[in-house]
C-alpha atoms as a PDB file:
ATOM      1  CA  UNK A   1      13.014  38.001 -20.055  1.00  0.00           C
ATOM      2  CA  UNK A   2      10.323  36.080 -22.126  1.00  0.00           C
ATOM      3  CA  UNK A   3       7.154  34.492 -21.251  1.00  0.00           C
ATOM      4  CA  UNK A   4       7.763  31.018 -20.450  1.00  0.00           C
ATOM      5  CA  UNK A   5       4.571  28.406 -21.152  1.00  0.00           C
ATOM      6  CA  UNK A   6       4.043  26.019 -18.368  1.00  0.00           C
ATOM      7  CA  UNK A   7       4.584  22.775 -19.213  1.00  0.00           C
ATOM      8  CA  UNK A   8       1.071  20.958 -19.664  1.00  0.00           C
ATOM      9  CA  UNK A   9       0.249  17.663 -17.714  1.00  0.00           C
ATOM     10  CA  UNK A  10      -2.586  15.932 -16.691  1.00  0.00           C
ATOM     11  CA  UNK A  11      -4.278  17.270 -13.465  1.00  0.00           C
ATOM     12  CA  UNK A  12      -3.219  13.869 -11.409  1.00  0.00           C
ATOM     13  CA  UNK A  13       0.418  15.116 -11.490  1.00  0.00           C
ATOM     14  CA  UNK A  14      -0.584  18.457  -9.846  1.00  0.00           C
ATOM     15  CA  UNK A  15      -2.231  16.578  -7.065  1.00  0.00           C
ATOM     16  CA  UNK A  16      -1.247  13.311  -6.789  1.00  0.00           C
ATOM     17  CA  UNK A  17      -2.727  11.391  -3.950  1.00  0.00           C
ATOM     18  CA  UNK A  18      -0.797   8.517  -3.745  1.00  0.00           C
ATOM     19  CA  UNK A  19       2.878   8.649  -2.585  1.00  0.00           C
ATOM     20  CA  UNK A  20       5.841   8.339  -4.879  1.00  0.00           C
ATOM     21  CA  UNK A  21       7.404   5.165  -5.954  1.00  0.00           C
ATOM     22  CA  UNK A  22      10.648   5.187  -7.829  1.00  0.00           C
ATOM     23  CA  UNK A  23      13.944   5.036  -7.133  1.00  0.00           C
ATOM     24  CA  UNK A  24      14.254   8.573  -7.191  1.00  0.00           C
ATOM     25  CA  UNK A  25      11.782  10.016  -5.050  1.00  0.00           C
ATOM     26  CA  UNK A  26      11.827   7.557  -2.104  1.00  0.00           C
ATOM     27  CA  UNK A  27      14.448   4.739  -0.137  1.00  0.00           C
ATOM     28  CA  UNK A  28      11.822   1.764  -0.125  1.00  0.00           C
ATOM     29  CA  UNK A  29      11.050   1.759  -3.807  1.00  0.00           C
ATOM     30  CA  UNK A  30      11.434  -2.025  -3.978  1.00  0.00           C
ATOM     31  CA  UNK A  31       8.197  -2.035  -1.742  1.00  0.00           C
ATOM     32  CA  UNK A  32       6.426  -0.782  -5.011  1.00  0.00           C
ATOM     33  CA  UNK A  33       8.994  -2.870  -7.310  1.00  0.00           C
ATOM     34  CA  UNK A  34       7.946  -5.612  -5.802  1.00  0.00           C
ATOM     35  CA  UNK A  35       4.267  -4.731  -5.624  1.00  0.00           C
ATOM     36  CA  UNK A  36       4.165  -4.911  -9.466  1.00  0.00           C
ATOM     37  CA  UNK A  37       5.392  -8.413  -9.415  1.00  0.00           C
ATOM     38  CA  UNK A  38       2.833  -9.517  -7.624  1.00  0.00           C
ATOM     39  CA  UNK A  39       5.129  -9.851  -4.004  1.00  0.00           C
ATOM     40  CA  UNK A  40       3.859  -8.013  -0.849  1.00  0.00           C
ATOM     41  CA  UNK A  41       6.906  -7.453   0.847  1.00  0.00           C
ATOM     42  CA  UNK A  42       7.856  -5.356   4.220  1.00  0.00           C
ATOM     43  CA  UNK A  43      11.865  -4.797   5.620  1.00  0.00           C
ATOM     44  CA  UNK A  44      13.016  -6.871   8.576  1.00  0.00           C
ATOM     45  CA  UNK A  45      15.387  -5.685  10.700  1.00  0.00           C
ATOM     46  CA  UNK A  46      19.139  -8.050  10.667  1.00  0.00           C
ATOM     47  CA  UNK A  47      20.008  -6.746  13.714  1.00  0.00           C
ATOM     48  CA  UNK A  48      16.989  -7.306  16.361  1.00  0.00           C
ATOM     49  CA  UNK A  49      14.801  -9.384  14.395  1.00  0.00           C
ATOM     50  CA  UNK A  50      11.541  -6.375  14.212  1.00  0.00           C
ATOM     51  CA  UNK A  51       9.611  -6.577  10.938  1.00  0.00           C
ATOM     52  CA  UNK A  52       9.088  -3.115  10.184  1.00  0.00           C
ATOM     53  CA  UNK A  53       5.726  -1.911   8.689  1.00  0.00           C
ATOM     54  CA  UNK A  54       4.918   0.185   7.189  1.00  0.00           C
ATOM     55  CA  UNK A  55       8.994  -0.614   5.775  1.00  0.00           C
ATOM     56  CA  UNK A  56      10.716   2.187   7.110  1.00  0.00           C
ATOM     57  CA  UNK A  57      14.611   2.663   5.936  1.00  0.00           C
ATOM     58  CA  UNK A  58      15.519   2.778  10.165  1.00  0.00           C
ATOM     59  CA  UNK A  59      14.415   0.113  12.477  1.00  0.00           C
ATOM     60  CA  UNK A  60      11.794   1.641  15.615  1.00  0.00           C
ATOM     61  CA  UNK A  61      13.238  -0.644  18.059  1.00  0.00           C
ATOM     62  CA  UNK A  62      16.336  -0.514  17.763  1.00  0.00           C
ATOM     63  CA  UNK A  63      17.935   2.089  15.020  1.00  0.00           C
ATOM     64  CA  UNK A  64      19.342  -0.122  13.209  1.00  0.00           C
ATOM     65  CA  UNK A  65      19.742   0.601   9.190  1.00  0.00           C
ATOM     66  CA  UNK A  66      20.793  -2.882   8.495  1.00  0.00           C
ATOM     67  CA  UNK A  67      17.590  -4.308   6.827  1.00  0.00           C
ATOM     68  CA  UNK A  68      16.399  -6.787   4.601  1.00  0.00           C
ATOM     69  CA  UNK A  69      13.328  -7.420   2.078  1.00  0.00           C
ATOM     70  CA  UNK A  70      10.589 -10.332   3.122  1.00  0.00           C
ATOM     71  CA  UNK A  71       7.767 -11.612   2.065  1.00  0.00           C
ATOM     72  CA  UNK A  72       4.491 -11.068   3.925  1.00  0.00           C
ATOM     73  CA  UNK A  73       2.063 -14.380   4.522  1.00  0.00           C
ATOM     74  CA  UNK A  74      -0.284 -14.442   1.850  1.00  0.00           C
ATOM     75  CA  UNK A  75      -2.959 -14.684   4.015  1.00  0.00           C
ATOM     76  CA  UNK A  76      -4.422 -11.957   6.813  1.00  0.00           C
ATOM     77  CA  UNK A  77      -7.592 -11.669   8.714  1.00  0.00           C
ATOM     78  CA  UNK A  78      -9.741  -8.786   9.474  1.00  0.00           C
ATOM     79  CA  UNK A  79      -9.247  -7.213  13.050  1.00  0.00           C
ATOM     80  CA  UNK A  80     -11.992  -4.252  12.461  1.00  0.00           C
ATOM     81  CA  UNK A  81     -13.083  -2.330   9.141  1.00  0.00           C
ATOM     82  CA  UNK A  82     -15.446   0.830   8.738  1.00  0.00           C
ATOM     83  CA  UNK A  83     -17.275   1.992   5.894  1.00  0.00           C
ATOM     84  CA  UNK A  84     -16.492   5.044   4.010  1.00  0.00           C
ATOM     85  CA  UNK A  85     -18.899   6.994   1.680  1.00  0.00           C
ATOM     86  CA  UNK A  86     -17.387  10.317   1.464  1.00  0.00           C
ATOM     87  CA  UNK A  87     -14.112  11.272   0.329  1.00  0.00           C
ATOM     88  CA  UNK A  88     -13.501   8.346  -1.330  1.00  0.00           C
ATOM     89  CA  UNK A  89      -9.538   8.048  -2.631  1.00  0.00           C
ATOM     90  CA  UNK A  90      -9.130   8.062  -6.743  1.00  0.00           C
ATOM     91  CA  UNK A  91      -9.452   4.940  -8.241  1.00  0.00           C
ATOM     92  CA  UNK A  92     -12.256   3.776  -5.822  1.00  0.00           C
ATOM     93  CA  UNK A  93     -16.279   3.665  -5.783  1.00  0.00           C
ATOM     94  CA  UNK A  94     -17.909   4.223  -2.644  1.00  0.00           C
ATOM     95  CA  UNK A  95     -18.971   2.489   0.003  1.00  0.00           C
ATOM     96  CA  UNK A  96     -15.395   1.533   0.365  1.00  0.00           C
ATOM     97  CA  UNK A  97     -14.664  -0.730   3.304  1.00  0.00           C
ATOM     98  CA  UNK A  98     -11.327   0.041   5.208  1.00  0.00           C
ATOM     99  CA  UNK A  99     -10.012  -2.475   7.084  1.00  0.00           C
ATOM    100  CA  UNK A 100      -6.970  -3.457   9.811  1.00  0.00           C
ATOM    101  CA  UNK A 101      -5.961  -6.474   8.797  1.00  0.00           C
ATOM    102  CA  UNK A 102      -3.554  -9.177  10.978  1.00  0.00           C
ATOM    103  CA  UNK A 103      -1.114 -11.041   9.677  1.00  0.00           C
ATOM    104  CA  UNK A 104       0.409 -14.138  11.016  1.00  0.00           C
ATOM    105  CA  UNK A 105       3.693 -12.658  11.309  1.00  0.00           C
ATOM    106  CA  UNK A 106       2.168  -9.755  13.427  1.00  0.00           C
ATOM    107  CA  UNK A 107       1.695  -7.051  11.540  1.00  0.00           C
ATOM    108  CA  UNK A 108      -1.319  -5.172  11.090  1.00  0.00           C
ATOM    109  CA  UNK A 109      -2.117  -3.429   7.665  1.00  0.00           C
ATOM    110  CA  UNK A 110      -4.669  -0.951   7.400  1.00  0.00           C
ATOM    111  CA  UNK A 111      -5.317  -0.743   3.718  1.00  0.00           C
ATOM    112  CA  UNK A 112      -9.231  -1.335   1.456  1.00  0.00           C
ATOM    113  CA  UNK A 113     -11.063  -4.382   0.555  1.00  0.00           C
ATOM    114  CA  UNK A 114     -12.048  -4.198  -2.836  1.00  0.00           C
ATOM    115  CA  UNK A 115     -15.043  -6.359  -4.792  1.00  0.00           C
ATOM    116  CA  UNK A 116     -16.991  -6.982  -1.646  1.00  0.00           C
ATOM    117  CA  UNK A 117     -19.937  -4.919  -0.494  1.00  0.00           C
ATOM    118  CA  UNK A 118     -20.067  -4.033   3.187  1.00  0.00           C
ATOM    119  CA  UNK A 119     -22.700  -6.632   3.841  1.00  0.00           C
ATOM    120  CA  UNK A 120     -20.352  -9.457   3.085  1.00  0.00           C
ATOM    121  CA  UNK A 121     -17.793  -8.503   5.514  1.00  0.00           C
ATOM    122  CA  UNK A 122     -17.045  -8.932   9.065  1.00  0.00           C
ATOM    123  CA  UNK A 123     -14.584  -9.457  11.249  1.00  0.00           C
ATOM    124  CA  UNK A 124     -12.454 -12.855  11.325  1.00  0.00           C
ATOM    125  CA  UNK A 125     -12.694 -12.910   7.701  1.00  0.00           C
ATOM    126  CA  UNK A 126      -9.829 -13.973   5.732  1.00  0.00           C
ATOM    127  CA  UNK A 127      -8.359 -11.936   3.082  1.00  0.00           C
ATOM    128  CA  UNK A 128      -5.095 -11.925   0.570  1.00  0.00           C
ATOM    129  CA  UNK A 129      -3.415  -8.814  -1.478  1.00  0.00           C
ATOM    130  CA  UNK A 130      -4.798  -7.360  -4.403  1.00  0.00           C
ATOM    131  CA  UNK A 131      -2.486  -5.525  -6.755  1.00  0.00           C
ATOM    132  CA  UNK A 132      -4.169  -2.602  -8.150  1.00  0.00           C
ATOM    133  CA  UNK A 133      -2.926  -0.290 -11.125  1.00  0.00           C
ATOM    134  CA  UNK A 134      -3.067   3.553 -10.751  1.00  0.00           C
ATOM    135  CA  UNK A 135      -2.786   6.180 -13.344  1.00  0.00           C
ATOM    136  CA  UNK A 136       0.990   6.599 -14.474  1.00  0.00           C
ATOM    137  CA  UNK A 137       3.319   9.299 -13.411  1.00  0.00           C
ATOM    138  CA  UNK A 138       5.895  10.978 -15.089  1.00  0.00           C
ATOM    139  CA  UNK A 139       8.534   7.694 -14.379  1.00  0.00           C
ATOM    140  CA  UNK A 140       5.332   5.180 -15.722  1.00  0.00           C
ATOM    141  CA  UNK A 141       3.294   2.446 -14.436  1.00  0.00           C
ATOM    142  CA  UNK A 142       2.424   2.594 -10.866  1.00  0.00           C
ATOM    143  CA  UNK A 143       0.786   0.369  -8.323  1.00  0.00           C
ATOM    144  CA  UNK A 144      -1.270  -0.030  -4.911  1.00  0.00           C
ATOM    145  CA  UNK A 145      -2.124  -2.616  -2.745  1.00  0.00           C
ATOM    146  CA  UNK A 146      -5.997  -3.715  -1.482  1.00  0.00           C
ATOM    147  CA  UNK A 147      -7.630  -7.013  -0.062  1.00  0.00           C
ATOM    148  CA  UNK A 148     -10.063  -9.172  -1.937  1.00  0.00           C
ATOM    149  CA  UNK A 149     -12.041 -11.371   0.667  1.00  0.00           C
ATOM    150  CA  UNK A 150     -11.052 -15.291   0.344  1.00  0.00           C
ATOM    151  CA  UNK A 151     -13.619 -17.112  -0.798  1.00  0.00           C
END
């Protein structure tokens, strides 16, 4: 038996922090899809009328696999946020502010706020999606989501 080489990659793809998006490696891919055209989009459930978030391939209320992509408002407001300094996820600069965010429809998102220091937020404020670029995987570009205060 020889001595096989490893294959070489960039330390990201050892330990990735952010979940997989493609077609492959997950059932909601379109979440992400749709993420990269600028659409943030959850599942709704045909059969009892939940909207599902995080989306979820089953519906929680009633079992249901019968489920179809919508569009979220474009608009939330904050519930509550907290500041974090440590442990900061890739891609970020601390403080970061992390925030539960209502939508009209009513869901609530937990997800960052990004270009806003933590002085300039507080609850009640409105905020929209963000679509932020990640380093690449093996399948190529990928994408996360953030809030950006409205102005």
């Amino acid at each position: 038996m020889g001595e096989e080489k490893a294959e070489k990659r960039p330390y990201y793809f050892v330990l990735d922090l952010y979940p997989q998006e493609h077609k492959e490696e997950t059932r909601i891919w379109e979440f992400y899809e749709n993420l990269k055209k600028g659409r943030f989009t959850t599942l709704k459930c045909k059969k009892c009328g939940h909207i599902l978030w995080p989306p979820e391939v089953i519906c929680p209320e009633c079992t249901s696999d019968e489920l179809e992509w919508i569009d979220m408002p474009p608009r939330g407001k904050i519930y509550a946020f907290t500041v974090q300094v440590g442990a900061v996820p890739l891609g970020f600069k601390p403080p970061l502010i992390q925030a539960i965010v209502d939508f009209p429809n009513g869901v609530r998102v937990i997800g960052p706020i990004a270009d806003a220091s933590p002085e300039e937020v507080k609850v009640g404020d409105e905020v929209e999606v963000k679509v932020i670029e990640i380093p690449p995987d093996a399948h190529g570009d990928r994408v996360l989501f953030c809030f950006k205060k409205v102005k």
